[in-house]
PDB file of N, CA and C in Angstrom:
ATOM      1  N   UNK A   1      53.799  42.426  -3.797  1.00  0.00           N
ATOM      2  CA  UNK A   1      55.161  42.163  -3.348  1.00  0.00           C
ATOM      3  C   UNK A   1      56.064  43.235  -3.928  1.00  0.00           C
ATOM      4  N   UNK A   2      56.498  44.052  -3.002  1.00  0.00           N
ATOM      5  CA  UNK A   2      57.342  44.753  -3.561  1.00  0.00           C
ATOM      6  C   UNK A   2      58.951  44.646  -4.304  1.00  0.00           C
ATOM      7  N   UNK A   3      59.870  44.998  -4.454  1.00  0.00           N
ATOM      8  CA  UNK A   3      61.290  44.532  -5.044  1.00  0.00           C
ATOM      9  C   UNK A   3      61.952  45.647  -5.304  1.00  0.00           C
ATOM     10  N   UNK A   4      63.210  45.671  -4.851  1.00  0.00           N
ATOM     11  CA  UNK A   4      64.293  46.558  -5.061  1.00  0.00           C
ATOM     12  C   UNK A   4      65.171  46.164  -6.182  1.00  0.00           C
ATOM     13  N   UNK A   5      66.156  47.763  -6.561  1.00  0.00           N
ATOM     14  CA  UNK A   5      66.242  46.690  -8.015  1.00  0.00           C
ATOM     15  C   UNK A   5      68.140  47.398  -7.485  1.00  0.00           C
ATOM     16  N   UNK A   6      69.378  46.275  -8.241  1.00  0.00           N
ATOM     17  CA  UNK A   6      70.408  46.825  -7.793  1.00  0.00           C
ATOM     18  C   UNK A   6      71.262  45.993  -8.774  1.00  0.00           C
ATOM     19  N   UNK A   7      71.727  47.641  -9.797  1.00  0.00           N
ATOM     20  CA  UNK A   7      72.652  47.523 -11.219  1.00  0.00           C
ATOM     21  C   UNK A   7      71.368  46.816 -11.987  1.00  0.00           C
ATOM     22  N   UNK A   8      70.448  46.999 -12.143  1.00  0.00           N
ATOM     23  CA  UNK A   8      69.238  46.439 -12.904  1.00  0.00           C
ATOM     24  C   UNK A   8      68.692  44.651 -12.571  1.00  0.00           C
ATOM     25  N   UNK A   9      69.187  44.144 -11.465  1.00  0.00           N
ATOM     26  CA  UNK A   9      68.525  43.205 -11.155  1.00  0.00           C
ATOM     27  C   UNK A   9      67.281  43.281  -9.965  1.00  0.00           C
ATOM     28  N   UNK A  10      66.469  42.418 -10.207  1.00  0.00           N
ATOM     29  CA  UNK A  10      65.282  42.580  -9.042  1.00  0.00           C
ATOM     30  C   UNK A  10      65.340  41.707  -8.196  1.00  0.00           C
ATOM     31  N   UNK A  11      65.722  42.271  -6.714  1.00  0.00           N
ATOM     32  CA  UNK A  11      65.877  41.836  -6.077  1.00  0.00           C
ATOM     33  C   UNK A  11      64.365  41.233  -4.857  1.00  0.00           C
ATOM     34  N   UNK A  12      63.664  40.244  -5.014  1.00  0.00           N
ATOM     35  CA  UNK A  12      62.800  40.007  -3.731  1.00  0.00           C
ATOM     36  C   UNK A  12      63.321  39.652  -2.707  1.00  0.00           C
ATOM     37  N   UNK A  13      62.221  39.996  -1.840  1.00  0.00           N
ATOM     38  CA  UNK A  13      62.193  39.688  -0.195  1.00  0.00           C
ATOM     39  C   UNK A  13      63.199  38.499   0.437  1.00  0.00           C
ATOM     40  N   UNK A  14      62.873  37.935  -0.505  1.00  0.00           N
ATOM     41  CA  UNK A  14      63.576  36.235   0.295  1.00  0.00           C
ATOM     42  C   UNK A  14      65.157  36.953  -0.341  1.00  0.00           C
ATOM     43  N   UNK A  15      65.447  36.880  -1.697  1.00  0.00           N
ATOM     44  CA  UNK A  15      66.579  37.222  -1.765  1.00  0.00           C
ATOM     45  C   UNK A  15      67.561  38.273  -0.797  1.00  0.00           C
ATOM     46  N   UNK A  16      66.414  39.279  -0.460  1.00  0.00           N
ATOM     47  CA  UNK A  16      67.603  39.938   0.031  1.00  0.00           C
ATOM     48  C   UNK A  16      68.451  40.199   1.468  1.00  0.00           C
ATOM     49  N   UNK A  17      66.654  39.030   2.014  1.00  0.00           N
ATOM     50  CA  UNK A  17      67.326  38.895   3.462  1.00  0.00           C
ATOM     51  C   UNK A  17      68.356  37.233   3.106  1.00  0.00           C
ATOM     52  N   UNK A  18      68.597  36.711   2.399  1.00  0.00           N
ATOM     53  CA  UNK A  18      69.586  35.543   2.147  1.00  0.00           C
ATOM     54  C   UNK A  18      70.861  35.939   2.477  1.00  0.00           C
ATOM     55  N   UNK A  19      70.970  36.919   1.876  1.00  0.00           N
ATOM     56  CA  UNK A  19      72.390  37.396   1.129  1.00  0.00           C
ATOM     57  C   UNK A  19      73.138  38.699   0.873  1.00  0.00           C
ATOM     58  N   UNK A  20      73.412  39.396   1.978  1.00  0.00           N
ATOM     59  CA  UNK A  20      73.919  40.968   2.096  1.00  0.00           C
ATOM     60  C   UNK A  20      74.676  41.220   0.998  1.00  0.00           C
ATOM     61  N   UNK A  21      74.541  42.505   0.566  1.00  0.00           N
ATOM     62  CA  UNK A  21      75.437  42.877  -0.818  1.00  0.00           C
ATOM     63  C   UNK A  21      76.864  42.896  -0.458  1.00  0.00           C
ATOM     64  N   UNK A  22      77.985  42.478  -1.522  1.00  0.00           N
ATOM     65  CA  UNK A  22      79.456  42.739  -1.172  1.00  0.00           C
ATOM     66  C   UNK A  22      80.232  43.876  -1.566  1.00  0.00           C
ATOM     67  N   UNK A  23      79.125  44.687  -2.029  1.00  0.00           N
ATOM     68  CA  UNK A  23      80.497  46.014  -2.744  1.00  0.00           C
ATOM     69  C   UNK A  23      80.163  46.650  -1.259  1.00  0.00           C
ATOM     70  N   UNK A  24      81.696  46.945  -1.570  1.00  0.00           N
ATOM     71  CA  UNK A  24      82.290  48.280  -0.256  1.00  0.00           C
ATOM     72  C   UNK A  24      81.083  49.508  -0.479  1.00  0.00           C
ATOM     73  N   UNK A  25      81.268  50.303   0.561  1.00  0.00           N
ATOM     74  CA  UNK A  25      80.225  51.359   0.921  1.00  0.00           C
ATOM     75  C   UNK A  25      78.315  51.260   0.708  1.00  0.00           C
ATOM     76  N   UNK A  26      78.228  49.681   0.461  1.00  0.00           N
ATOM     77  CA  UNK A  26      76.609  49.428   0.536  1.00  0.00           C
ATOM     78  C   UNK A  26      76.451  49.833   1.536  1.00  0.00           C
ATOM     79  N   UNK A  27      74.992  50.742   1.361  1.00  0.00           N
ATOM     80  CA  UNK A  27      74.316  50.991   2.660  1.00  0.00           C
ATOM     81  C   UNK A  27      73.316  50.154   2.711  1.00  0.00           C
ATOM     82  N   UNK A  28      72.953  49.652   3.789  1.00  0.00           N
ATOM     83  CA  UNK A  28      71.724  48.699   4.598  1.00  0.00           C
ATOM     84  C   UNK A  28      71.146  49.350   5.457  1.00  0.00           C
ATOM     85  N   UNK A  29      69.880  48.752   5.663  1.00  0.00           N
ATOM     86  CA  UNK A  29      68.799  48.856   7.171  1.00  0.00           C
ATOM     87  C   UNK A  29      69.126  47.497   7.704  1.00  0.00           C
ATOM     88  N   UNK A  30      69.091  47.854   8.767  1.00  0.00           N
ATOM     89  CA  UNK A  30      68.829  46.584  10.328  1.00  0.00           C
ATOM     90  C   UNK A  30      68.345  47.476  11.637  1.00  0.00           C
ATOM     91  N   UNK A  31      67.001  46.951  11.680  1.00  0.00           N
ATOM     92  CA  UNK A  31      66.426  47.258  12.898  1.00  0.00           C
ATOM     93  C   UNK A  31      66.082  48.472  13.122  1.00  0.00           C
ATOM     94  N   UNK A  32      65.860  49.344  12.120  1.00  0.00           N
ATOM     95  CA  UNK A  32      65.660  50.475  11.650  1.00  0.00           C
ATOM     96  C   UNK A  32      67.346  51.673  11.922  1.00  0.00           C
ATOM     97  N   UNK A  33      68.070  50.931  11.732  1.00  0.00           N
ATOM     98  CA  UNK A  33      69.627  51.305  11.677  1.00  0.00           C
ATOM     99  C   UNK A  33      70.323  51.201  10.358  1.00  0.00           C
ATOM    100  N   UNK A  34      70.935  52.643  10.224  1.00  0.00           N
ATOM    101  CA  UNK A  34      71.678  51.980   8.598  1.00  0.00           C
ATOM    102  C   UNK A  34      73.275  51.127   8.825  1.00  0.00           C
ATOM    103  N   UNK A  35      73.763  50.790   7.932  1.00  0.00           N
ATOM    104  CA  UNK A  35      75.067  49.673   8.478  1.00  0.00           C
ATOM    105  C   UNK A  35      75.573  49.835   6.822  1.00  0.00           C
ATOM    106  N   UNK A  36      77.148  50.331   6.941  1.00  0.00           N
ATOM    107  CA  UNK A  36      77.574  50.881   5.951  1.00  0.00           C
ATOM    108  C   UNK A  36      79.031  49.480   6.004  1.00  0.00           C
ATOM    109  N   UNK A  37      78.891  48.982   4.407  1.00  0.00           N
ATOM    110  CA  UNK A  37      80.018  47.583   3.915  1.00  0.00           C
ATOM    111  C   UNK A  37      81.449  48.386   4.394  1.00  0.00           C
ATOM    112  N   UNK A  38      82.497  47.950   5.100  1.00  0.00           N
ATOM    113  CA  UNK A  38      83.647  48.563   4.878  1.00  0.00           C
ATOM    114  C   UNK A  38      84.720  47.245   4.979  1.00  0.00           C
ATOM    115  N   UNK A  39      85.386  47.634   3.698  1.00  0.00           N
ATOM    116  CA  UNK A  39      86.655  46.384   3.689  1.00  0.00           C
ATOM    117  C   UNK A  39      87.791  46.768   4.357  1.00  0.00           C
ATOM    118  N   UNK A  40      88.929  46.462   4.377  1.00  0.00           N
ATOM    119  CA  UNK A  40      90.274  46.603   4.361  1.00  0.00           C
ATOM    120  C   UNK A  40      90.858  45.085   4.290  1.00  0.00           C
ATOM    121  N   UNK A  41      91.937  44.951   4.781  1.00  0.00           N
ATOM    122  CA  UNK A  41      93.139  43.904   4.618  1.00  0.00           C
ATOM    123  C   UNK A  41      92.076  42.500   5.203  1.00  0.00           C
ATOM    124  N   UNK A  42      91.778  42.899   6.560  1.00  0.00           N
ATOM    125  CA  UNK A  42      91.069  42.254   7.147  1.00  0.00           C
ATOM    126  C   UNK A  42      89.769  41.771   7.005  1.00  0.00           C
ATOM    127  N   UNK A  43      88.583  40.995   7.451  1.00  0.00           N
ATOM    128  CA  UNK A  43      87.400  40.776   6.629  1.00  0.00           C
ATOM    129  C   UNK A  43      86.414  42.088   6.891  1.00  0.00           C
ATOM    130  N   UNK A  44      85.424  42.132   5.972  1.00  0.00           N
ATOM    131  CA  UNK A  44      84.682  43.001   5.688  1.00  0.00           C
ATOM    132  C   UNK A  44      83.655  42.865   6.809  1.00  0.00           C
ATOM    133  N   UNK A  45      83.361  44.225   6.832  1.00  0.00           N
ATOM    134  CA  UNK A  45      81.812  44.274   8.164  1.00  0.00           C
ATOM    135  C   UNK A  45      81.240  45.623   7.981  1.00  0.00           C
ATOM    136  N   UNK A  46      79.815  45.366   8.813  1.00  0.00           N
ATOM    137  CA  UNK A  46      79.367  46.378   8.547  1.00  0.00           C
ATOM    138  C   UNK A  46      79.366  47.200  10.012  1.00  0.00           C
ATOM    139  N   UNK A  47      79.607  48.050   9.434  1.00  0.00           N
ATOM    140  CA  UNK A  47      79.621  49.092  10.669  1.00  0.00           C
ATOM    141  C   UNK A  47      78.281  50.112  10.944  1.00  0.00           C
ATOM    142  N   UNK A  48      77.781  50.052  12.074  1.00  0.00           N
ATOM    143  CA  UNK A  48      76.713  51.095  12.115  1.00  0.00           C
ATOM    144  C   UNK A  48      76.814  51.681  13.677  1.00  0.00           C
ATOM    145  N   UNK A  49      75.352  51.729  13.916  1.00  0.00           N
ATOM    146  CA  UNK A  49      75.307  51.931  15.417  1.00  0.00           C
ATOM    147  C   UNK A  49      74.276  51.714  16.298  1.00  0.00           C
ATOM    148  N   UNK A  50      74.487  51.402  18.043  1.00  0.00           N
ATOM    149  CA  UNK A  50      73.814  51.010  18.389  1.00  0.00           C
ATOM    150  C   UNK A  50      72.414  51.421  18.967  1.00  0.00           C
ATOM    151  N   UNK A  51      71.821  51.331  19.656  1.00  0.00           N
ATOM    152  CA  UNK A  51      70.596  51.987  20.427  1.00  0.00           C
ATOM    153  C   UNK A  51      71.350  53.262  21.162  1.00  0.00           C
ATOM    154  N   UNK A  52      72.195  53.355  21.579  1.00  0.00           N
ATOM    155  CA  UNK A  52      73.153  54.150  22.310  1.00  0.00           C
ATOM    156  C   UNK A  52      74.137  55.244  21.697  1.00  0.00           C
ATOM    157  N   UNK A  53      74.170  55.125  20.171  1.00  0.00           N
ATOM    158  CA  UNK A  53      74.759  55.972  19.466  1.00  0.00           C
ATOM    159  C   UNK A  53      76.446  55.238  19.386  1.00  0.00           C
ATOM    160  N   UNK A  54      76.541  53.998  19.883  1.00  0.00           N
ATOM    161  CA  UNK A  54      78.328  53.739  19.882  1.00  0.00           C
ATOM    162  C   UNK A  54      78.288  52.930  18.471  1.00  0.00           C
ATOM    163  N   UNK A  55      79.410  52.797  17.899  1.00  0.00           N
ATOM    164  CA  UNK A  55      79.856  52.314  16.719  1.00  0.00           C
ATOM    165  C   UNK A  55      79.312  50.306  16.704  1.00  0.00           C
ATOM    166  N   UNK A  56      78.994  49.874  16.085  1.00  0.00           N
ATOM    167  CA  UNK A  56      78.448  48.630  16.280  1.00  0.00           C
ATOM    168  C   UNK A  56      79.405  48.168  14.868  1.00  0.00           C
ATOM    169  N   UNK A  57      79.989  46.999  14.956  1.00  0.00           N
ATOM    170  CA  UNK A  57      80.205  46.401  13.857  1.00  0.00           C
ATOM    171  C   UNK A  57      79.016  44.797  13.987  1.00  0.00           C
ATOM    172  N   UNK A  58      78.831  44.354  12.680  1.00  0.00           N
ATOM    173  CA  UNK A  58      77.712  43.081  12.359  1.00  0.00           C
ATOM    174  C   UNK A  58      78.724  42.423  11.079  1.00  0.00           C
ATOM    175  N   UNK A  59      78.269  41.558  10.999  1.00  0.00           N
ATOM    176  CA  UNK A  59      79.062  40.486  10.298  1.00  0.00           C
ATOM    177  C   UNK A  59      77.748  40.205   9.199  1.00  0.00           C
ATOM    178  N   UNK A  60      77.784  39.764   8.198  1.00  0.00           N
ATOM    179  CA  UNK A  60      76.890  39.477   6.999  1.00  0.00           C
ATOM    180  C   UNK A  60      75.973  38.393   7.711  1.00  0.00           C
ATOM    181  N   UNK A  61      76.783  37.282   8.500  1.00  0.00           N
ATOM    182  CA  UNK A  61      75.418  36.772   8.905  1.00  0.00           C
ATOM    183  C   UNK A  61      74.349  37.169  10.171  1.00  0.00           C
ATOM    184  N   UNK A  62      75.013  37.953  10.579  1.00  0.00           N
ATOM    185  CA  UNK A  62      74.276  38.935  11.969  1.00  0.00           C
ATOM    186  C   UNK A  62      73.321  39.497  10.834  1.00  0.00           C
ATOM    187  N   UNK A  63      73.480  40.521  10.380  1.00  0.00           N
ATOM    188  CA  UNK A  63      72.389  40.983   9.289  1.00  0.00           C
ATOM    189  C   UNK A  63      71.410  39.928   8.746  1.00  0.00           C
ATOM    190  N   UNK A  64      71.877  38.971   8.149  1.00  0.00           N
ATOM    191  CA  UNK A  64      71.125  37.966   7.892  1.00  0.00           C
ATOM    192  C   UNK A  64      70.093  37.301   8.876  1.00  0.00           C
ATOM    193  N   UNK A  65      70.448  37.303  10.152  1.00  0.00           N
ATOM    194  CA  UNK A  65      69.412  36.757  11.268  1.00  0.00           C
ATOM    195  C   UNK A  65      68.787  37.794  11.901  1.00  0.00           C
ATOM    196  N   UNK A  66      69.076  39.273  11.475  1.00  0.00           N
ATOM    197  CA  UNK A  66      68.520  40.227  12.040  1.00  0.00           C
ATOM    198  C   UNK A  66      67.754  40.608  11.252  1.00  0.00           C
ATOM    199  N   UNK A  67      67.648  40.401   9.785  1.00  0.00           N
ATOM    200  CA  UNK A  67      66.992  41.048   8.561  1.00  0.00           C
ATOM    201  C   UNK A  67      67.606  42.289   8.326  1.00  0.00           C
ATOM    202  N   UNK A  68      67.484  42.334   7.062  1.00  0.00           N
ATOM    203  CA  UNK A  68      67.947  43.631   6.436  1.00  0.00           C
ATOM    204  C   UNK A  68      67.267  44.094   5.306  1.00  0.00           C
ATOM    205  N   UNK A  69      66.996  45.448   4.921  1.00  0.00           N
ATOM    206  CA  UNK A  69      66.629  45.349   3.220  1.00  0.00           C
ATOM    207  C   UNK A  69      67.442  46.927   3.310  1.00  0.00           C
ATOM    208  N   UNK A  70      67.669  47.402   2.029  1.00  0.00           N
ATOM    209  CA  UNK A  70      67.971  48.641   0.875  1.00  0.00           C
ATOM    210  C   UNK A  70      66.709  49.739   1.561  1.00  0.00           C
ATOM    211  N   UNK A  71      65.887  49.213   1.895  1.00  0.00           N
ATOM    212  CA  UNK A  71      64.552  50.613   2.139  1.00  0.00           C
ATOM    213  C   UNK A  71      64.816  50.531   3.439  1.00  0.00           C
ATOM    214  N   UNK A  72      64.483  51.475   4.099  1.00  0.00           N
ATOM    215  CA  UNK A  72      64.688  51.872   5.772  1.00  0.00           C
ATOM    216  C   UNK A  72      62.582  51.339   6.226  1.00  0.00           C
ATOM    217  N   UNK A  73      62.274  50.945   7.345  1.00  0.00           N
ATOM    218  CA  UNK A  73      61.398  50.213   7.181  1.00  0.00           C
ATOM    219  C   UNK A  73      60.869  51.718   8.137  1.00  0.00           C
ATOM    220  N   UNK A  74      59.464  51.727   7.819  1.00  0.00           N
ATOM    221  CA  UNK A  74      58.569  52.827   8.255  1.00  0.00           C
ATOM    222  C   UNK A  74      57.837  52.565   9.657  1.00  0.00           C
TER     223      UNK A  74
END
């Protein structure tokens, strides 16, 4: 079983598809797509992109039902 580790905690599998990270500028995988945290005034999302190259925003629980991890999947 592998594990990612983030600010020195170890993060497993189950954990990390639970629960998307909250600091601003986390980068993620989804669907072999990266999806970068961005806040402002308004709520936070992740922004990436689609099969098509257009700007996609996902919401923490979209990631969550789509899976996500820190490693880009091979």
């Amino acid at each position: 079983m592998s594990a990612d580790t983030e600010n020195g905690t170890t993060l497993a599998g189950a954990d990390r598809a639970a629960s998307p990270p909250t600091t601003p500028c986390t980068v993620v995988w989804c669907q072999g797509r990266a999806y970068v945290l961005e806040s402002s005034s308004r709520r936070p999302r992740w922004m990436g992109t689609d099969s098509h190259g257009r700007p996609q925003a996902l919401t923490g629980e979209d990631l969550r039902r789509r899976g996500w991890s820190y490693q880009r999947s091979s």
